[in-house]
Protein backbone atom coordinates (compact mmCIF):
# COMPACT_ATOMS: atom_id res chain seq x y z
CA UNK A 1 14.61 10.21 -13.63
CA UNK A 2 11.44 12.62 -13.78
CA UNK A 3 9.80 9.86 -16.28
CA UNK A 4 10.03 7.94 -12.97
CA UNK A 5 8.26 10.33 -11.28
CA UNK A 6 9.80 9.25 -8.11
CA UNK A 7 7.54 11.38 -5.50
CA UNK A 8 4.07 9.85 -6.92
CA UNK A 9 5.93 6.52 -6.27
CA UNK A 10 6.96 6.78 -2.96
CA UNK A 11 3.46 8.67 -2.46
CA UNK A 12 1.55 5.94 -3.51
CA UNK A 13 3.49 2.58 -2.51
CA UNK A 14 4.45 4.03 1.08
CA UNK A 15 0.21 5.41 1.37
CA UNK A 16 -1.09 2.15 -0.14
CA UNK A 17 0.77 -0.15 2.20
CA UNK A 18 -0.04 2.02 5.41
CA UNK A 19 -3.34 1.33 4.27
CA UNK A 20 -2.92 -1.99 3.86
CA UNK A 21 -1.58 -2.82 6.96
CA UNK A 22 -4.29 -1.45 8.95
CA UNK A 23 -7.10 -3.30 6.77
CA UNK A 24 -5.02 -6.25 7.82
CA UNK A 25 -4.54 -5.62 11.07
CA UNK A 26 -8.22 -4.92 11.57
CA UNK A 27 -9.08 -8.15 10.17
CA UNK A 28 -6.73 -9.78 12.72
CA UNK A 29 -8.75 -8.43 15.41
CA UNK A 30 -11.57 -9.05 14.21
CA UNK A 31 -10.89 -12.56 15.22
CA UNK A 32 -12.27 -13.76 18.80
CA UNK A 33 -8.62 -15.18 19.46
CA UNK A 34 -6.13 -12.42 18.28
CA UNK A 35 -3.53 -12.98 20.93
CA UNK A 36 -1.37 -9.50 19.85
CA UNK A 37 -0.12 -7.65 23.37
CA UNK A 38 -1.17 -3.99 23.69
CA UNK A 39 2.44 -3.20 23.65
CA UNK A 40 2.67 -5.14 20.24
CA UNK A 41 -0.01 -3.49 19.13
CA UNK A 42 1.06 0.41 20.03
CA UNK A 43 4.44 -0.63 18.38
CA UNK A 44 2.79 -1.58 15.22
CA UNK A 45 -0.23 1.28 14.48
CA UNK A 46 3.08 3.72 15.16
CA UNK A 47 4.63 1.86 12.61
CA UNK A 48 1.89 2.19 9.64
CA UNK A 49 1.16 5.81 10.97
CA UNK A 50 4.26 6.84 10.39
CA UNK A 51 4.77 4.98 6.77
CA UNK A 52 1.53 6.71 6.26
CA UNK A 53 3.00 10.27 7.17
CA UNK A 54 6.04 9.68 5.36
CA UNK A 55 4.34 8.89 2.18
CA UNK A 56 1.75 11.56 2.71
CA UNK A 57 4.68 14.18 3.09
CA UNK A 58 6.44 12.63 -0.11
CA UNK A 59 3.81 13.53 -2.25
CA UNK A 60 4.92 17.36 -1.98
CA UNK A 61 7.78 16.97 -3.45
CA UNK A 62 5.76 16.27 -6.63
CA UNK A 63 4.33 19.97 -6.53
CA UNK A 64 6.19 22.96 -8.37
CA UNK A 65 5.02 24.98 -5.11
CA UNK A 66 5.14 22.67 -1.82
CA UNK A 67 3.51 25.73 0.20
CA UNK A 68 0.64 26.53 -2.20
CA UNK A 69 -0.83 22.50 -1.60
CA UNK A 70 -3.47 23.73 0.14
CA UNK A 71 -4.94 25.26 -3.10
CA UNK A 72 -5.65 22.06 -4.40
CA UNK A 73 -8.49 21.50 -2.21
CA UNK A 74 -10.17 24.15 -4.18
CA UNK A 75 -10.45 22.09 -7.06
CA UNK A 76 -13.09 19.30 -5.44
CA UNK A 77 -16.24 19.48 -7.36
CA UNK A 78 -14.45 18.96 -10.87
CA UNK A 79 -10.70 17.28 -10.14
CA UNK A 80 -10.05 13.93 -8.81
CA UNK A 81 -6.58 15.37 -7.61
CA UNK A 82 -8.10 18.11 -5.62
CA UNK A 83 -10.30 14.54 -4.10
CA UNK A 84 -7.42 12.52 -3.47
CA UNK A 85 -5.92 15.28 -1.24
CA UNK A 86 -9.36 15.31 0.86
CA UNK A 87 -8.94 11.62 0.76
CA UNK A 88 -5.86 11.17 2.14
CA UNK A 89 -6.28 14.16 4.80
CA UNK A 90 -9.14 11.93 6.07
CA UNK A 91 -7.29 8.84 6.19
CA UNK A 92 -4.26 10.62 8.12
CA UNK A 93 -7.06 11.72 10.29
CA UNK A 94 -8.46 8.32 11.24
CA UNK A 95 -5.25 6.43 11.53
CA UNK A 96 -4.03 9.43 14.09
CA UNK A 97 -7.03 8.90 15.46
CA UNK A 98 -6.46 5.10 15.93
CA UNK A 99 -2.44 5.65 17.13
CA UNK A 100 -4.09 7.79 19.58
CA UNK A 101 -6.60 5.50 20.87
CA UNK A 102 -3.98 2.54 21.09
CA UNK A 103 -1.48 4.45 23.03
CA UNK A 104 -4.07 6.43 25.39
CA UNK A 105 -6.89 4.33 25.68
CA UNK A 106 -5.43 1.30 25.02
CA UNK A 107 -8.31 -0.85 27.11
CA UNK A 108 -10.73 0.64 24.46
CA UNK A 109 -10.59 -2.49 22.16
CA UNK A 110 -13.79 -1.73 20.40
CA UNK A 111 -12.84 2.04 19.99
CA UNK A 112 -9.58 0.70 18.36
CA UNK A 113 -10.83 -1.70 16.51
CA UNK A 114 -14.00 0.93 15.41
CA UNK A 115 -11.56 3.23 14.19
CA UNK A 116 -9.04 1.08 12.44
CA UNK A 117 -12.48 -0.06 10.09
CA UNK A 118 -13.21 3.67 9.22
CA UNK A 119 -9.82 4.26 8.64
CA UNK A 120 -9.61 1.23 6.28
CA UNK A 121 -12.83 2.20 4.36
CA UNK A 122 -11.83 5.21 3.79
CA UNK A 123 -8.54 4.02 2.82
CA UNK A 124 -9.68 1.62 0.00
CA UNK A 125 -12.12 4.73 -0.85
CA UNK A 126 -8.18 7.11 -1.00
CA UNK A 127 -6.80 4.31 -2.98
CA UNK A 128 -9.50 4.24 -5.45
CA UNK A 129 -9.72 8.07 -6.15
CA UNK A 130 -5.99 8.10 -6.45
CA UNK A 131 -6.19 5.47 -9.09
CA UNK A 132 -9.16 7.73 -10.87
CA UNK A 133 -6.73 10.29 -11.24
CA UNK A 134 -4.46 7.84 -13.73
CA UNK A 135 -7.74 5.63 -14.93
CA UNK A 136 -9.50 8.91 -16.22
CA UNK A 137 -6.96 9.58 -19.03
CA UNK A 138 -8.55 8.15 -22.09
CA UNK A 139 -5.75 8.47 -24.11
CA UNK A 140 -2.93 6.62 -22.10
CA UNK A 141 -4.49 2.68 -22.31
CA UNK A 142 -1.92 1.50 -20.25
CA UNK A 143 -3.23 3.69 -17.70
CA UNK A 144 -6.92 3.99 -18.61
CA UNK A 145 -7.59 0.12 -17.87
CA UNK A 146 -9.04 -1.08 -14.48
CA UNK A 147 -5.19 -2.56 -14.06
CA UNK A 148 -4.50 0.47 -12.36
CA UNK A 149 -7.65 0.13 -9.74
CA UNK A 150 -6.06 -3.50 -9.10
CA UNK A 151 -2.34 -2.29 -9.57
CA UNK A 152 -3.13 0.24 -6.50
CA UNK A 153 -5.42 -2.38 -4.54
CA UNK A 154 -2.89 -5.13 -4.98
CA UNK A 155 0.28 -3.16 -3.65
CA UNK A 156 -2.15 -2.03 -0.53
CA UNK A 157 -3.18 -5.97 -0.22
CA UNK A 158 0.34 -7.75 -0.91
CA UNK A 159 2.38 -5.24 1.71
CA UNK A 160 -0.20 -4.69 4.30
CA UNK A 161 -0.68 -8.69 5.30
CA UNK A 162 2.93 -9.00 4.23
CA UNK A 163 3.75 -6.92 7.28
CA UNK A 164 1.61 -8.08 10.13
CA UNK A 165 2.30 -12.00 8.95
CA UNK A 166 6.24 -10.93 9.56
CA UNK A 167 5.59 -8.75 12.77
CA UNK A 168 3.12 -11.57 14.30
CA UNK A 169 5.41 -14.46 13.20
CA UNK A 170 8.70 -12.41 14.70
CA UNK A 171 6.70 -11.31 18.23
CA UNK A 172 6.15 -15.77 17.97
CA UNK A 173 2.76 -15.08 17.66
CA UNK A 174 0.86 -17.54 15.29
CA UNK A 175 -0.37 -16.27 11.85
CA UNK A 176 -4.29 -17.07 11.34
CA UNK A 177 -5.23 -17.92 7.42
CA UNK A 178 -7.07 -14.36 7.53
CA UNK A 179 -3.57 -13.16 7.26
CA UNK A 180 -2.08 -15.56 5.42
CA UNK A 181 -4.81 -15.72 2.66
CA UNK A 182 -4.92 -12.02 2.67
CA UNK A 183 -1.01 -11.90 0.99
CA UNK A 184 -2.09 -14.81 -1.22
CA UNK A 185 -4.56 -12.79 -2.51
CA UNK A 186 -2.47 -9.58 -2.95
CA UNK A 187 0.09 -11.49 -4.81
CA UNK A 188 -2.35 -12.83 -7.07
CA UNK A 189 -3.87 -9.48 -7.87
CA UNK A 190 -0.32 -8.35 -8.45
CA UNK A 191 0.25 -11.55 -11.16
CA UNK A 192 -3.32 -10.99 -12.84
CA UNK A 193 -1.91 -6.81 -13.05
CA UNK A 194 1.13 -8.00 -14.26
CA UNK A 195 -0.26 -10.74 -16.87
CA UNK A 196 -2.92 -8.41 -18.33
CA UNK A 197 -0.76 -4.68 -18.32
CA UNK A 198 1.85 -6.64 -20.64
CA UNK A 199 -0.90 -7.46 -23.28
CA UNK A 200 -1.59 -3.52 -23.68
CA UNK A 201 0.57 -2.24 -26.62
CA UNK A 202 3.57 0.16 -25.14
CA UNK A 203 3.95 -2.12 -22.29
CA UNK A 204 7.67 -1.61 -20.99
CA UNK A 205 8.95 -4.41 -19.12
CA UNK A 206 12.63 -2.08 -18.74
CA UNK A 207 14.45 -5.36 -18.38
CA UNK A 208 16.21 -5.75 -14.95
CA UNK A 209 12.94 -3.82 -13.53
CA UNK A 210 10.53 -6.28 -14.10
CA UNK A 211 12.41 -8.97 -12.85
CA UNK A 212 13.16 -7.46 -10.07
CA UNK A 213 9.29 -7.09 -9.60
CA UNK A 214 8.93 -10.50 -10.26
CA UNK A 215 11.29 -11.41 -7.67
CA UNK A 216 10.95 -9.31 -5.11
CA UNK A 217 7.13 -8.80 -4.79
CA UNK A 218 5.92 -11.98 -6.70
CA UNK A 219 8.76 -14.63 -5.69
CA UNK A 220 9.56 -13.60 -2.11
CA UNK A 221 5.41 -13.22 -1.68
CA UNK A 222 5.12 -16.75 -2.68
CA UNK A 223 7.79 -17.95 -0.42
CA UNK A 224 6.25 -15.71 2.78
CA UNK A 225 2.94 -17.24 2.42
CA UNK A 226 5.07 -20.84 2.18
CA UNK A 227 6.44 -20.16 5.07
CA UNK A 228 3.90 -18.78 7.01
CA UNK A 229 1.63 -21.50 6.07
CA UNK A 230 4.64 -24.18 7.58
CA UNK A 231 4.67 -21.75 11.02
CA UNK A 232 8.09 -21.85 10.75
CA UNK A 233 10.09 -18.86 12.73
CA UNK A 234 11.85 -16.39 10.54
CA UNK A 235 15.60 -14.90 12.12
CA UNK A 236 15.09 -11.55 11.89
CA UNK A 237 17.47 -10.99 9.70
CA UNK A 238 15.62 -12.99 7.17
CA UNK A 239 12.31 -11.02 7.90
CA UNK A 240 14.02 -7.96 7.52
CA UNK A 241 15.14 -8.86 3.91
CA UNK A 242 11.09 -10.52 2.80
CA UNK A 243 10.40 -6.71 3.82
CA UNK A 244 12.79 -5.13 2.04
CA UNK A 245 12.27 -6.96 -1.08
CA UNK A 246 8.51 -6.81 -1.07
CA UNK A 247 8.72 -3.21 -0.73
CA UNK A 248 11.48 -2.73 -3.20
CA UNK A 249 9.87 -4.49 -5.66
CA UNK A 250 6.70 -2.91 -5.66
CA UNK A 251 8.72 1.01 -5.68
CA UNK A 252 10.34 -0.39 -9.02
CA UNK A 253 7.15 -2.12 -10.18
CA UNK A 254 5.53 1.64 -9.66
CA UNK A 255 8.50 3.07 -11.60
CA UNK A 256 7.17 0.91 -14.12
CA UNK A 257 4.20 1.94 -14.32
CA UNK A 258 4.76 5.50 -14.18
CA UNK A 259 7.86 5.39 -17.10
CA UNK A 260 5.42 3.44 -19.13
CA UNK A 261 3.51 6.92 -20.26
CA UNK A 262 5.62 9.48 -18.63
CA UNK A 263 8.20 8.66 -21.60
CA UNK A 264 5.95 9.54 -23.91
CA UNK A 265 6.21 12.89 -25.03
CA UNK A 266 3.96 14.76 -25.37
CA UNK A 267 1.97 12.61 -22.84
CA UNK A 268 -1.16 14.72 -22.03
């Protein structure tokens, strides 16, 4: 499985969606008629911070010596590695910045919402140097293509306003087009990845993997933004399994992408 790479995909996926939840949920209240209770709201930053930590933590596992991580900061005026770990320190920052201010100062709407728009700029900025790292190697096309930028950007887009259209449409809370629009737009980043990554020669679509993709982050996106669009109310048991499958199928999509060089041997 190490052509998987299976820390870097958890890393990524679990970061990028933490992300993308709070660029969507700072979008929501950036509307003058978000209706989300502060209870809601607590419930749900503790939710992304904690994909966020998890993912964050993940990423270790990648490293031949866990404890020696902070080393890699020493790296920052050359290595986009040694960046991504500054990046991602600063996003952890912000967002526990952000759960902080929604469970202690929860009356502090413009200090929440303040903080959850640094945290999603510098988010998008994380996301971007973590795709630099990949992007940079001139000799792997499939991974020196601006795919990757969009690969990265459409995960963050697709499972971020995936999330807060389930948690407001489960709370019975209605879900504005910002939201709604926003997973349209992260699934059709993910099709326009998919569509131009499989014209680069060595493309592996790995059979069962890509249709699971296609399924479970293109089809069941589709349907959510269907459904959303019709206000209907999902059971939760039916939410629960949109989020499982959008999130499944963008790990195995990320498998993809990582097998698709990391078979290669030798690859640098």
């Amino acid at each position: 499985m190490n052509e998987y790479e299976l820390p870097l995909v958890f890393f990524t996926v679990l970061c990028q969606w933490g992300i993308g939840g709070v660029i969507a949920l700072t979008l929501y209240r950036l509307r003058p008629t978000s209706q989300m209770s502060v209870g809601q709201l607590k419930y749900l930053v503790l939710g992304l911070w904690l994909v966020e930590i998890v993912g964050s933590s993940l990423s270790l596992l990648h490293l031949g010596s866990p404890f020696g991580a902070y080393r890699a900061v020493l790296g920052l005026p050359h290595s986009w590695l040694s960046r991504e770990v500054i990046a991602f320190v600063l996003v952890n920052i912000s967002l526990f910045l952000m759960l902080a201010a929604c469970w202690l100062r929860p009356q502090k709407s413009a200090l929440i919402t303040t903080l959850g728009l640094v945290t999603s700029v510098v988010g998008i900025a994380a996301i971007l140097v973590s795709a630099q790292i990949y992007y940079q190697m001139a000799s792997h096309p499939l991974w020196h293509t601006p795919l990757t930028q969009l690969a990265f950007l459409s995960t963050a887009l697709l499972l971020g306003f995936a999330t807060l259209g389930i948690y407001l449409n489960c709370c019975g809370l209605a879900v504005p087009r910002t939201v709604r629009y926003g997973l349209l737009v992260g699934c059709l980043l993910l099709l326009a990845t998919l569509v131009g990554r499989y014209q680069i020669a060595g493309a592996s679509a790995q059979g069962i993997m890509l249709w699971w993709q296609l399924v479970g982050s293109m089809l069941v996106g589709g349907v959510l933004f269907a459904v959303l669009s019709q206000r209907t109310r999902l059971a939760p048991s039916m939410a629960v399994i949109a989020g499982v499958a959008l999130v499944s199928g963008e790990i195995v999509g990320r498998m993809l992408f990582y097998h698709n060089v990391m078979d290669q041997f030798p690859w640098f």
